[in-house]
PDB file of N, CA and C in Angstrom:
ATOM      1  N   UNK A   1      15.801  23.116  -1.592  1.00  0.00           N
ATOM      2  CA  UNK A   1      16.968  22.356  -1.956  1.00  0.00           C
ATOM      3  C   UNK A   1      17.280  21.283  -0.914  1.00  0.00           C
ATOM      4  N   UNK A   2      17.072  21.573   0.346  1.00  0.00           N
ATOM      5  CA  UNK A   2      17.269  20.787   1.541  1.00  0.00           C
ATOM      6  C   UNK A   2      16.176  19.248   0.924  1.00  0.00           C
ATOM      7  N   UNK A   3      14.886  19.515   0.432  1.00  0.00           N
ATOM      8  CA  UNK A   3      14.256  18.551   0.123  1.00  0.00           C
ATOM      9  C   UNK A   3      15.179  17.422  -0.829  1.00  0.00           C
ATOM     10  N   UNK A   4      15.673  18.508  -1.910  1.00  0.00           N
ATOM     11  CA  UNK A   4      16.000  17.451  -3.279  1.00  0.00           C
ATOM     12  C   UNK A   4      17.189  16.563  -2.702  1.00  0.00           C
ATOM     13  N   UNK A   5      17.750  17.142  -1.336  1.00  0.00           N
ATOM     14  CA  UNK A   5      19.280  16.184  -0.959  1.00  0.00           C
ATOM     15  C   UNK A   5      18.107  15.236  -0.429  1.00  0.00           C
ATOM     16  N   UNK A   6      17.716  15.491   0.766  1.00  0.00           N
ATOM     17  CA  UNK A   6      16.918  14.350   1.508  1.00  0.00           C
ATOM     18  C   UNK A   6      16.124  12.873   0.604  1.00  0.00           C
ATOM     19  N   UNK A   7      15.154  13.730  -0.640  1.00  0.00           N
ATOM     20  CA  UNK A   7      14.903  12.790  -1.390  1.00  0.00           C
ATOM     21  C   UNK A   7      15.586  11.624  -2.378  1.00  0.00           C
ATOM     22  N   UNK A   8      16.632  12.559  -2.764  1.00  0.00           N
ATOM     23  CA  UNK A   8      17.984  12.206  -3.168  1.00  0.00           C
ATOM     24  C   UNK A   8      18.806  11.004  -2.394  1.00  0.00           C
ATOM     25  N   UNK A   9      18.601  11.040  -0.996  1.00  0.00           N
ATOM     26  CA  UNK A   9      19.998  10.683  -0.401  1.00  0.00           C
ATOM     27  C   UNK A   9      19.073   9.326   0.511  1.00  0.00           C
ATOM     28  N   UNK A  10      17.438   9.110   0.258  1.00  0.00           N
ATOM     29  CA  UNK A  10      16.730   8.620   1.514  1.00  0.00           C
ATOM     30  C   UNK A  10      17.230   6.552   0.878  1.00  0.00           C
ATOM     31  N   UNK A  11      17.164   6.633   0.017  1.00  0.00           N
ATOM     32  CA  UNK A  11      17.342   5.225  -0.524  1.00  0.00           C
ATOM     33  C   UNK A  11      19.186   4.944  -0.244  1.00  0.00           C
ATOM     34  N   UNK A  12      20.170   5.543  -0.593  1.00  0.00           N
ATOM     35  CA  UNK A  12      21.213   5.074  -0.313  1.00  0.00           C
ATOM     36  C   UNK A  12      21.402   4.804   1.024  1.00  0.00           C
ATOM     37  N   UNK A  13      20.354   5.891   2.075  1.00  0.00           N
ATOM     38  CA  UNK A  13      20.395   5.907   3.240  1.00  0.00           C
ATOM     39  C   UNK A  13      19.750   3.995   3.919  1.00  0.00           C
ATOM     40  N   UNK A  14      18.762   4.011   2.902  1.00  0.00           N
ATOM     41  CA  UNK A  14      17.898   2.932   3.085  1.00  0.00           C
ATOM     42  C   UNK A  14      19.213   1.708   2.853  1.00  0.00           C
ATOM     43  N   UNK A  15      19.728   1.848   2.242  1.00  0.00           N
ATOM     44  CA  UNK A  15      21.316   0.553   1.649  1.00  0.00           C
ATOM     45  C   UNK A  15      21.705   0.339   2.357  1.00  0.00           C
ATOM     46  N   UNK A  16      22.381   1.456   3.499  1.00  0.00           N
ATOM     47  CA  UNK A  16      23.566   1.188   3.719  1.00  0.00           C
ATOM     48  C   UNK A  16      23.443   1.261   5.989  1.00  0.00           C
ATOM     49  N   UNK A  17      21.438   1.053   5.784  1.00  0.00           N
ATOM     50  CA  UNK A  17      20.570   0.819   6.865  1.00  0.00           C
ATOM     51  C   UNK A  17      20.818   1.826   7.857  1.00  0.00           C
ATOM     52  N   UNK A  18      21.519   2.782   7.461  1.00  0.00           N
ATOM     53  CA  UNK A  18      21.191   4.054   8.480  1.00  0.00           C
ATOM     54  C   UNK A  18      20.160   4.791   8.946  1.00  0.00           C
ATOM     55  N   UNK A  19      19.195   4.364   8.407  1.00  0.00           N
ATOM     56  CA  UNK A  19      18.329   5.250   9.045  1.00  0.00           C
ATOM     57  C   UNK A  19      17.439   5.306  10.543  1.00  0.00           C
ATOM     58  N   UNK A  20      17.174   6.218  11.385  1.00  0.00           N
ATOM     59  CA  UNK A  20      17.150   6.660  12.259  1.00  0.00           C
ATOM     60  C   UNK A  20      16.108   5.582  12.883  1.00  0.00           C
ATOM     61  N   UNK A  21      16.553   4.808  13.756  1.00  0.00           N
ATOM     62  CA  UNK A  21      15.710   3.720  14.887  1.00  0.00           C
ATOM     63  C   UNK A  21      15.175   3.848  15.798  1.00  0.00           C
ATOM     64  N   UNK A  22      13.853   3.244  16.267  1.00  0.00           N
ATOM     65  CA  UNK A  22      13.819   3.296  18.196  1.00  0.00           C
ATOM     66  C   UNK A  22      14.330   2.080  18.311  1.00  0.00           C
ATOM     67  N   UNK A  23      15.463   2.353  18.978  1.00  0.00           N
ATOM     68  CA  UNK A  23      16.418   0.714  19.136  1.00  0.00           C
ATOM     69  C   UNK A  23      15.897   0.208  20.521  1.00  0.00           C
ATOM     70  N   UNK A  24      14.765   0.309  21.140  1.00  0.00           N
ATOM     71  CA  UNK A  24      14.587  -0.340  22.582  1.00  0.00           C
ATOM     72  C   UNK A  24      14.428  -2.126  22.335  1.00  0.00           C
ATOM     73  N   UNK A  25      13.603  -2.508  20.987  1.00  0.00           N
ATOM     74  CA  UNK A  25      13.613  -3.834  20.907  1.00  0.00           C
ATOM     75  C   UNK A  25      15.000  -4.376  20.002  1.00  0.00           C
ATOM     76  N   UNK A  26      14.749  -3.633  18.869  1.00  0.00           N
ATOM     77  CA  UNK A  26      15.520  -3.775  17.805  1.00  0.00           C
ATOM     78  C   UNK A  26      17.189  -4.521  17.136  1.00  0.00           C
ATOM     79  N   UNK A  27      17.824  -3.521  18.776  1.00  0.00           N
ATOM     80  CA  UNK A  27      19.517  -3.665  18.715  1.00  0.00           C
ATOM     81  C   UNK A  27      19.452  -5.131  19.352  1.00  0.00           C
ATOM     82  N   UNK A  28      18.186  -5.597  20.341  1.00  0.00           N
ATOM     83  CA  UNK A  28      18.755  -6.725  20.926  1.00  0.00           C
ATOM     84  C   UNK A  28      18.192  -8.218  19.939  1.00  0.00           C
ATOM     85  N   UNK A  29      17.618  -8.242  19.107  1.00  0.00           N
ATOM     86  CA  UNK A  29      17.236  -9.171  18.362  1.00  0.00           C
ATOM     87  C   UNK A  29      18.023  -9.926  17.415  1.00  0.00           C
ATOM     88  N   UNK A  30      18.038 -10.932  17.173  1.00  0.00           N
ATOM     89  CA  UNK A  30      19.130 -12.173  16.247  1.00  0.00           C
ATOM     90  C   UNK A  30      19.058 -11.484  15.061  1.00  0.00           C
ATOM     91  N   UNK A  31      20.089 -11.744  14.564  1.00  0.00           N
ATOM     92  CA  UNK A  31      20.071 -11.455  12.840  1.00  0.00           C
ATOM     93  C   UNK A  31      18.597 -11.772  11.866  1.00  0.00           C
ATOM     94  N   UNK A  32      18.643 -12.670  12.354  1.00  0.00           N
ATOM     95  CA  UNK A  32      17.191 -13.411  11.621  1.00  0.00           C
ATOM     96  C   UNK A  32      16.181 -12.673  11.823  1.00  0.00           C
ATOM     97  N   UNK A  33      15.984 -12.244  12.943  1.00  0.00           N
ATOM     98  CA  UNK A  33      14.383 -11.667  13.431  1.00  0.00           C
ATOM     99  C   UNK A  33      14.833 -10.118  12.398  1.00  0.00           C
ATOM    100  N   UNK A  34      15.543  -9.469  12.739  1.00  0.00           N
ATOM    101  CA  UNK A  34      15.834  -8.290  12.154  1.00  0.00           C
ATOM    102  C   UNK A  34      15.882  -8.839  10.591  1.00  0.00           C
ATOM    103  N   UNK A  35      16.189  -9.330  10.003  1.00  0.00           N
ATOM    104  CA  UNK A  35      15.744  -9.636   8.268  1.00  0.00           C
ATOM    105  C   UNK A  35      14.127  -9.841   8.293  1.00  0.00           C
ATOM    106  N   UNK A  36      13.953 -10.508   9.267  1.00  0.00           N
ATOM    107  CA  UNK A  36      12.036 -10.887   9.315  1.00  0.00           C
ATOM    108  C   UNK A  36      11.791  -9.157   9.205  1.00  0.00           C
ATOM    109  N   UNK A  37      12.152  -8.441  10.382  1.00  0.00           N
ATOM    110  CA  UNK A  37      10.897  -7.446  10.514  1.00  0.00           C
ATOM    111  C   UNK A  37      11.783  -6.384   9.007  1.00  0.00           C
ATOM    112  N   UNK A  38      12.768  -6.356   8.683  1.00  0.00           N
ATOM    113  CA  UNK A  38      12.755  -5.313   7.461  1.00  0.00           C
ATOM    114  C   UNK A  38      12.202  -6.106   6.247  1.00  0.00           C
ATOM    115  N   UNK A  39      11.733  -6.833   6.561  1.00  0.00           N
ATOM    116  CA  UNK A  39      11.189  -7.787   4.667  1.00  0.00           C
ATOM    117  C   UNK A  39       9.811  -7.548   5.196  1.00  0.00           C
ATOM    118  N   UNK A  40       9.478  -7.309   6.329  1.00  0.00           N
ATOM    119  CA  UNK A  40       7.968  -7.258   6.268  1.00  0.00           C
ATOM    120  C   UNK A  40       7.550  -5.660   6.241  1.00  0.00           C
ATOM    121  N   UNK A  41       8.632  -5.355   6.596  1.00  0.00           N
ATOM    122  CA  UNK A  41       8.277  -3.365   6.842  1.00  0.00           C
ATOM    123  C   UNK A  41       8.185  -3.296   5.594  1.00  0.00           C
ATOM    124  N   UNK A  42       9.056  -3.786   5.071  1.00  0.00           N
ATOM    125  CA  UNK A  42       9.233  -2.910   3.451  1.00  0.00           C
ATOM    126  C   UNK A  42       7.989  -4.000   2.730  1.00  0.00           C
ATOM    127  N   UNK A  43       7.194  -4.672   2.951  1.00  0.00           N
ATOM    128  CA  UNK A  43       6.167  -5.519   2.532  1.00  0.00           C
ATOM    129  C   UNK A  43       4.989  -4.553   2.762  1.00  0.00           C
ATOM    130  N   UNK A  44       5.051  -4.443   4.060  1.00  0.00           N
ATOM    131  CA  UNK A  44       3.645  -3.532   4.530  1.00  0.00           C
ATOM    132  C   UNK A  44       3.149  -2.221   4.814  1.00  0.00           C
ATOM    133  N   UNK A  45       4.779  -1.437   4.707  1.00  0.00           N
ATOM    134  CA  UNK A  45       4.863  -0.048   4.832  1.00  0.00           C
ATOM    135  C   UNK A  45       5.414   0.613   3.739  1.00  0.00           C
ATOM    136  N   UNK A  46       7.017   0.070   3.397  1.00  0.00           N
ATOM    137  CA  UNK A  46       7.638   1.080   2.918  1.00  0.00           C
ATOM    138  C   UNK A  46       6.755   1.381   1.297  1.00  0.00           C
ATOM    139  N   UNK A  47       6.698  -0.066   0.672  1.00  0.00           N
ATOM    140  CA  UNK A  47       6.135  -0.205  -0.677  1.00  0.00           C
ATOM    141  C   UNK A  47       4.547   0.696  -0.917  1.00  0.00           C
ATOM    142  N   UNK A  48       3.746   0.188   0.083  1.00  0.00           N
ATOM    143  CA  UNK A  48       2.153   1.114  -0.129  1.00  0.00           C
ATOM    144  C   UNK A  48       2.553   2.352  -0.018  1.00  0.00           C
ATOM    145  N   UNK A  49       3.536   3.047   0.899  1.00  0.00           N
ATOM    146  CA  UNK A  49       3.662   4.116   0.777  1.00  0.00           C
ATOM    147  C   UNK A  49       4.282   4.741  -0.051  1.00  0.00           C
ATOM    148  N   UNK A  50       5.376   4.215  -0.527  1.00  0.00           N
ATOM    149  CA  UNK A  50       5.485   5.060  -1.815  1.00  0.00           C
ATOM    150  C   UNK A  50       4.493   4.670  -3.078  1.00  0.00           C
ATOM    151  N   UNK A  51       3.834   3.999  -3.463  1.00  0.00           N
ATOM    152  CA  UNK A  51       3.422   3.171  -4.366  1.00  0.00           C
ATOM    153  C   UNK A  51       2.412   4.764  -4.376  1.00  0.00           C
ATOM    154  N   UNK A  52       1.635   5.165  -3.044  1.00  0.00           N
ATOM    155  CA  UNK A  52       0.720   5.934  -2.846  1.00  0.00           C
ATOM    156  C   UNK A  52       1.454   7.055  -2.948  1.00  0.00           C
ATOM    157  N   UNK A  53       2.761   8.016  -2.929  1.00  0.00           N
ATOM    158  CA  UNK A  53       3.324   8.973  -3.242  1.00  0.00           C
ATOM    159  C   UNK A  53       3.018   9.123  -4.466  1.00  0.00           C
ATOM    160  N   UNK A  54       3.697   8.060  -5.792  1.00  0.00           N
ATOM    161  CA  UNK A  54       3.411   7.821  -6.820  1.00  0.00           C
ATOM    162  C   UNK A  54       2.341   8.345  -7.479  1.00  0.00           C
ATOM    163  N   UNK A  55       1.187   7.585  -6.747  1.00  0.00           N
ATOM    164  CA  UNK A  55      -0.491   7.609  -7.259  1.00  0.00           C
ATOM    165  C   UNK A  55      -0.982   9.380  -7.368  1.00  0.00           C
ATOM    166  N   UNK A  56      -0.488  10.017  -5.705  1.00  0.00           N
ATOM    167  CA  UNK A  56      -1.080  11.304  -5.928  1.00  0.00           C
ATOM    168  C   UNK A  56      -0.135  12.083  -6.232  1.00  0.00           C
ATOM    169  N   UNK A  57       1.030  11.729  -6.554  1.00  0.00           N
ATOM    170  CA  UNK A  57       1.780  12.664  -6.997  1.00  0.00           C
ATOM    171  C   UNK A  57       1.991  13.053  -8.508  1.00  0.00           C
ATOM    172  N   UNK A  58       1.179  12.065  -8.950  1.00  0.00           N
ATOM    173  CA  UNK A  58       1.082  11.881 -10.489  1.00  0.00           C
ATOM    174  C   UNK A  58       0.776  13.625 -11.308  1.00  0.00           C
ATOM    175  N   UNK A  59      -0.571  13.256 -10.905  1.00  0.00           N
ATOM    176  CA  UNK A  59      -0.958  15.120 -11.440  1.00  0.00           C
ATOM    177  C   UNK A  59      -0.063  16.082 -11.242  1.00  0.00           C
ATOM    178  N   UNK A  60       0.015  16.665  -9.815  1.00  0.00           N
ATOM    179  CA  UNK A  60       0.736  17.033  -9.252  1.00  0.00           C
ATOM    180  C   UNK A  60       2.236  17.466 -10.250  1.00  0.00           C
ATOM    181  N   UNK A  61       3.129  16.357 -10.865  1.00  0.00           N
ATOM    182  CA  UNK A  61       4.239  16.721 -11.730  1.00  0.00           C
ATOM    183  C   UNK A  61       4.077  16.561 -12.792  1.00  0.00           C
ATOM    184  N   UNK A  62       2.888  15.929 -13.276  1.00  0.00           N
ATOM    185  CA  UNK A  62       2.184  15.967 -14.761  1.00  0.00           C
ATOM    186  C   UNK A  62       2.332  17.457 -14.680  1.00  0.00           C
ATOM    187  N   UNK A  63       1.193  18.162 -14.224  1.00  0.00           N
ATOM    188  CA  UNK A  63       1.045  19.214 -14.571  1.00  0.00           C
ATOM    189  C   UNK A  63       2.299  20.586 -14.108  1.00  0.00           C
ATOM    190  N   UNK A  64       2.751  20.150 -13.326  1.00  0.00           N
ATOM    191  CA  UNK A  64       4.315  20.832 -13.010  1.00  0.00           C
ATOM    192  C   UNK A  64       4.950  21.026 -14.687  1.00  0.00           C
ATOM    193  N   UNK A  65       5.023  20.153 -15.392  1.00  0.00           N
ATOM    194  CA  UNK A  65       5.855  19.809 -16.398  1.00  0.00           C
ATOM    195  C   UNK A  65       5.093  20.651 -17.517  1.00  0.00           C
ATOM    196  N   UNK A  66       3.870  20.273 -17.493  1.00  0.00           N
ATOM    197  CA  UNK A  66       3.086  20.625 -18.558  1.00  0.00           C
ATOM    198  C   UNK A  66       3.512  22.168 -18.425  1.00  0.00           C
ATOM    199  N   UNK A  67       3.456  23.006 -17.415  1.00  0.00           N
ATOM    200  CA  UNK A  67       3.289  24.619 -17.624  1.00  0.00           C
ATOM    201  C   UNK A  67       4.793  24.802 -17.281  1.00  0.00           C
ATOM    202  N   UNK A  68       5.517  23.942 -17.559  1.00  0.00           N
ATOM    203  CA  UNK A  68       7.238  24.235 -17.196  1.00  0.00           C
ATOM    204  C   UNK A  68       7.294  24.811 -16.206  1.00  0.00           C
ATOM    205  N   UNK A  69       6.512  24.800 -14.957  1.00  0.00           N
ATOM    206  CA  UNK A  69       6.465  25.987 -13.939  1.00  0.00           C
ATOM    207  C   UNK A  69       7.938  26.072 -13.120  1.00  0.00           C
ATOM    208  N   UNK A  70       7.981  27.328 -12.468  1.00  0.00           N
ATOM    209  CA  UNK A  70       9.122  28.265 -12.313  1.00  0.00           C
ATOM    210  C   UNK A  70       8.368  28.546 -11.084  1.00  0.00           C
ATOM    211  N   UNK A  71       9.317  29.810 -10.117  1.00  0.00           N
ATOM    212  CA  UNK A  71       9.174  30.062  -8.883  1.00  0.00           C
ATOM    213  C   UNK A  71       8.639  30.967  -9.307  1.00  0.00           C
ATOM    214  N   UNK A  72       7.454  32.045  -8.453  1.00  0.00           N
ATOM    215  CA  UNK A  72       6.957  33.157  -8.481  1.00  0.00           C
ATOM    216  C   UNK A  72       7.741  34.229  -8.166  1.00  0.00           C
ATOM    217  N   UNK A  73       8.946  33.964  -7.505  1.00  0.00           N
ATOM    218  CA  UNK A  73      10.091  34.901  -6.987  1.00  0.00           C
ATOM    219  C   UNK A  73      10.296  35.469  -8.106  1.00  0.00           C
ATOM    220  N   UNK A  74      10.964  36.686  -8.042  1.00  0.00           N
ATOM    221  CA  UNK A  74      12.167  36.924  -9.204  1.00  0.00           C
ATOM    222  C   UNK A  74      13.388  36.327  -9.012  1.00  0.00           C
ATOM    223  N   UNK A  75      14.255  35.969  -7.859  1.00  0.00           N
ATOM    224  CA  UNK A  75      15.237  34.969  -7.643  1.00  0.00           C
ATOM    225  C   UNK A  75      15.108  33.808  -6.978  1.00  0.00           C
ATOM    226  N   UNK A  76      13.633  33.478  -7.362  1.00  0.00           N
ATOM    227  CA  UNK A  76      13.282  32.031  -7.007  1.00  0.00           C
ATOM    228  C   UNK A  76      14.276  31.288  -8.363  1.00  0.00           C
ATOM    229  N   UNK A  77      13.331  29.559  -7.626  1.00  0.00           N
ATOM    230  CA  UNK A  77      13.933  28.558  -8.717  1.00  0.00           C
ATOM    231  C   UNK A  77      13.688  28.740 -10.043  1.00  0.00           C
ATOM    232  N   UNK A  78      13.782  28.885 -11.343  1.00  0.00           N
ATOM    233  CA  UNK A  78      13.551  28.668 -12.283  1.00  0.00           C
ATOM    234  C   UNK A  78      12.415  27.228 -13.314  1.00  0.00           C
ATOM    235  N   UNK A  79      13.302  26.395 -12.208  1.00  0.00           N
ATOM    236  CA  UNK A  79      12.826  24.710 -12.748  1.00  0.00           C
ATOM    237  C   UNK A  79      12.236  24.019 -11.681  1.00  0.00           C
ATOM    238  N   UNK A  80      11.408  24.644 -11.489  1.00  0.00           N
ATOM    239  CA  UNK A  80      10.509  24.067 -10.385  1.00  0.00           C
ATOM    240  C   UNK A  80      10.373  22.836 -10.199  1.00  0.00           C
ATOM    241  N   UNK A  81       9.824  22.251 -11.596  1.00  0.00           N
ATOM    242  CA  UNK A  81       9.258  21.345 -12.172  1.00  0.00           C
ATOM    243  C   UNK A  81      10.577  19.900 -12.174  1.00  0.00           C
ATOM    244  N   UNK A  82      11.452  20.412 -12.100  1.00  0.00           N
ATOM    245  CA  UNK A  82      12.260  19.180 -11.721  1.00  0.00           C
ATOM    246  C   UNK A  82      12.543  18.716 -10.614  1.00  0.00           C
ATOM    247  N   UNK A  83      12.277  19.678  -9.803  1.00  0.00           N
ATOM    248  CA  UNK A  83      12.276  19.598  -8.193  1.00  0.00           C
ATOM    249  C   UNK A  83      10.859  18.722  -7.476  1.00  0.00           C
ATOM    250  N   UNK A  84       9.825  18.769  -8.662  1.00  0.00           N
ATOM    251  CA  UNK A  84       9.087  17.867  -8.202  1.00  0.00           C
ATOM    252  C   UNK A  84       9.419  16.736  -8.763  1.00  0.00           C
ATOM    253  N   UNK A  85       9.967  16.818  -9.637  1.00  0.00           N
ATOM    254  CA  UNK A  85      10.317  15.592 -10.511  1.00  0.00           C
ATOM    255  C   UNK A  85      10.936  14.544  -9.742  1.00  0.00           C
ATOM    256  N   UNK A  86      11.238  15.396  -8.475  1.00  0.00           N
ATOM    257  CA  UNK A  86      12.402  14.103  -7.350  1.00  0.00           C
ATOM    258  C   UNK A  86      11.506  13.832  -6.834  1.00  0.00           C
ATOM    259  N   UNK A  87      10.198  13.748  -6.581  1.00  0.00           N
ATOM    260  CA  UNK A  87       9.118  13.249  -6.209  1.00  0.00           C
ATOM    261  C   UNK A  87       9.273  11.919  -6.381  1.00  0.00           C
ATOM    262  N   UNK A  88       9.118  11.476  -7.217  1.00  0.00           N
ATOM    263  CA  UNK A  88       8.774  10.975  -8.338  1.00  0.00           C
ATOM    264  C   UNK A  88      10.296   9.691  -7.894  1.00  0.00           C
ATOM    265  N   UNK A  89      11.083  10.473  -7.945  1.00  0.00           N
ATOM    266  CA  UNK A  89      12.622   9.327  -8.292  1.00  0.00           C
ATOM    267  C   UNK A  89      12.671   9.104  -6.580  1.00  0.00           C
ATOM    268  N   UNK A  90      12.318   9.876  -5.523  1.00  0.00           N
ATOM    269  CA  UNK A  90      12.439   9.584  -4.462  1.00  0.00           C
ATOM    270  C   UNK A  90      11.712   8.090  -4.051  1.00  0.00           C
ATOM    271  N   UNK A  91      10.863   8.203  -4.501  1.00  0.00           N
ATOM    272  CA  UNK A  91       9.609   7.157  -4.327  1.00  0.00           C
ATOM    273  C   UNK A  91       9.911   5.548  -5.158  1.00  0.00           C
ATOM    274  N   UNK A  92      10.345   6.134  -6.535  1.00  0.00           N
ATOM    275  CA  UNK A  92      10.842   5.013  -7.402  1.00  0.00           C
ATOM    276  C   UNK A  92      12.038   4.009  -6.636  1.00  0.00           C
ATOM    277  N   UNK A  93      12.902   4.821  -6.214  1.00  0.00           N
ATOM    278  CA  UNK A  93      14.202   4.762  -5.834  1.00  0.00           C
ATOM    279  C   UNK A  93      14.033   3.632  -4.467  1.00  0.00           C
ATOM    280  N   UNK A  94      12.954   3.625  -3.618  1.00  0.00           N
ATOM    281  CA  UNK A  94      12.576   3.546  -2.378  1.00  0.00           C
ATOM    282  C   UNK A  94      12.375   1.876  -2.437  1.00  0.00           C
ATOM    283  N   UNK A  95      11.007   1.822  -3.778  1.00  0.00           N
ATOM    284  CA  UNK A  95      10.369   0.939  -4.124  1.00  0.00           C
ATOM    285  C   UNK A  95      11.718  -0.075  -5.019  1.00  0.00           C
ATOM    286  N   UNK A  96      12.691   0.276  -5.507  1.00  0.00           N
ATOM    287  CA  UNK A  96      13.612  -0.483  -5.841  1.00  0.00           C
ATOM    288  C   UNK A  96      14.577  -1.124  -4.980  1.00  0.00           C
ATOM    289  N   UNK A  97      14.788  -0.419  -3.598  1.00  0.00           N
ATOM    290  CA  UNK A  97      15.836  -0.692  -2.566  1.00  0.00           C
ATOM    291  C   UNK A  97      15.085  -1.699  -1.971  1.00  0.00           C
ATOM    292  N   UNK A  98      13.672  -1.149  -1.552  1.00  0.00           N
ATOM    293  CA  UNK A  98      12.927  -2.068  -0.768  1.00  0.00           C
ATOM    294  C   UNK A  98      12.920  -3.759  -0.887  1.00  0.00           C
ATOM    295  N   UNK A  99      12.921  -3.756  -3.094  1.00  0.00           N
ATOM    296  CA  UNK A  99      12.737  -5.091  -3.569  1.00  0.00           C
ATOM    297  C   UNK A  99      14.278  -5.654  -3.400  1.00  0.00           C
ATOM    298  N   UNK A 100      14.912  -4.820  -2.920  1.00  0.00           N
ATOM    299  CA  UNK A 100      16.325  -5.261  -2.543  1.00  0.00           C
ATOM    300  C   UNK A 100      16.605  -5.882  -1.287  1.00  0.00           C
ATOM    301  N   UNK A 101      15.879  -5.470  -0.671  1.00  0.00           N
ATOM    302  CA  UNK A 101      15.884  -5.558   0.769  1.00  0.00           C
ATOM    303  C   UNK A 101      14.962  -7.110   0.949  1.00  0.00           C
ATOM    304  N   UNK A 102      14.045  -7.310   0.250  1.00  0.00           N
ATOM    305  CA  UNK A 102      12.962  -8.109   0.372  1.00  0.00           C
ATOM    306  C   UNK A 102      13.616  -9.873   0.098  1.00  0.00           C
ATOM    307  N   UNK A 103      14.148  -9.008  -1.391  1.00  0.00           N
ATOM    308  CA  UNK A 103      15.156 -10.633  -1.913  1.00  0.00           C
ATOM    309  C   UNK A 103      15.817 -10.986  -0.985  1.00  0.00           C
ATOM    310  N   UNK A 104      16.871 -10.357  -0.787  1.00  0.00           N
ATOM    311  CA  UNK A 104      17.983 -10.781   0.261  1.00  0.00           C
ATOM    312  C   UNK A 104      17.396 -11.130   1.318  1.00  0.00           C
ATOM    313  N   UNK A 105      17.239 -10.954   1.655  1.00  0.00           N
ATOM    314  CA  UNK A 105      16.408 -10.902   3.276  1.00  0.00           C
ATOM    315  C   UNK A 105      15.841 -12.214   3.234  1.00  0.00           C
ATOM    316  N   UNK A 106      14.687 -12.843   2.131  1.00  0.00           N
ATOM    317  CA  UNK A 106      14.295 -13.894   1.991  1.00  0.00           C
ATOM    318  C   UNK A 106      15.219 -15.166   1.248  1.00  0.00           C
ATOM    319  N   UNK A 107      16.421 -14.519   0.789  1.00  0.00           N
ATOM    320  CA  UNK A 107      17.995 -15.386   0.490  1.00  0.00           C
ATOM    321  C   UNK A 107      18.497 -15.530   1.399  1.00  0.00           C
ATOM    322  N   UNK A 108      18.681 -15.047   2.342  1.00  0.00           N
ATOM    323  CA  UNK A 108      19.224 -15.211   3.466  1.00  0.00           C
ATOM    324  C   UNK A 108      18.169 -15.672   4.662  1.00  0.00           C
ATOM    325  N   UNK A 109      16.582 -16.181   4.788  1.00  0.00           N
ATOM    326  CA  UNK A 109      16.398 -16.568   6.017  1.00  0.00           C
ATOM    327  C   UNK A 109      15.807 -17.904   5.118  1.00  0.00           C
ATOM    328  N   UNK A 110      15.839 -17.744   3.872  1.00  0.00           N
ATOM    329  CA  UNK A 110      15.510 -19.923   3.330  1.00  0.00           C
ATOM    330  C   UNK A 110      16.683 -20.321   2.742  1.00  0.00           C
ATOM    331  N   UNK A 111      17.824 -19.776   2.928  1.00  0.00           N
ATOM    332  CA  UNK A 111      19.502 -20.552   2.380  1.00  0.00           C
ATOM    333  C   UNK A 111      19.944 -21.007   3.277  1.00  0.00           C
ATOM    334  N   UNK A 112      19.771 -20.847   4.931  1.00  0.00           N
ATOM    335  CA  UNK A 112      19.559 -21.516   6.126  1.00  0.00           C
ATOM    336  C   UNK A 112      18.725 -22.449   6.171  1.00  0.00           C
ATOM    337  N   UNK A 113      17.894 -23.058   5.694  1.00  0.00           N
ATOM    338  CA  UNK A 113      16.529 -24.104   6.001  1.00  0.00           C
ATOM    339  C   UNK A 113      17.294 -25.076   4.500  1.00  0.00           C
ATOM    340  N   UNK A 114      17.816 -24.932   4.021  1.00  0.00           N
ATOM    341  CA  UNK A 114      17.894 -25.231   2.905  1.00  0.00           C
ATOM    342  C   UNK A 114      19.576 -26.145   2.491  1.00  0.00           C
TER     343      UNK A 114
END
């Protein structure tokens, strides 16, 4: 369950730019440079990597779904299969913020030149 919050919560986290920094270069850089390096992270990292969550995670909740699978417990999960299913929306979710991140970012460093 700890997973489904984290996967759940990693894109709003991504919004609202909280997430966890090595600020040794980072905190001291212009506004500008910091839009440069998150339009390129999310260019060269964030996107292949989920894009590649996606790819092998495919089977993976295909077949989750297909056998409706359940926990082996007797008071395990029941719906397993939706729990991978956040796989899936974690990754989607990521790849949508990112293209959020990408626009703006490039609205804001050519509405200056412009």
């Amino acid at each position: 369950m700890y997973a489904a919050v984290f996967m759940l919560c990693a894109a709003y986290t991504l919004a609202k730019d909280e997430h966890v920094r090595v600020d040794i270069f980072y905190s001291k850089l212009k506004d500008r440079h910091k839009i440069i390096i998150n339009v390129i992270g999310s260019l060269l990292f964030l996107i292949p990597v989920c894009l590649c969550i996606l790819y092998y995670s495919f089977t993976y909740v295909i077949n989750s779904w297909a056998q409706l699978e359940g926990s082996l417990e007797e008071r395990g999960l029941h719906a397993v299969y939706l729990l991978k299913t956040l796989i899936w929306a974690f990754a989607i979710m990521l790849v949508l913020q990112s293209i959020y991140i990408i626009s703006q970012g490039s609205l804001k460093l050519f509405r200056k030149y412009y």
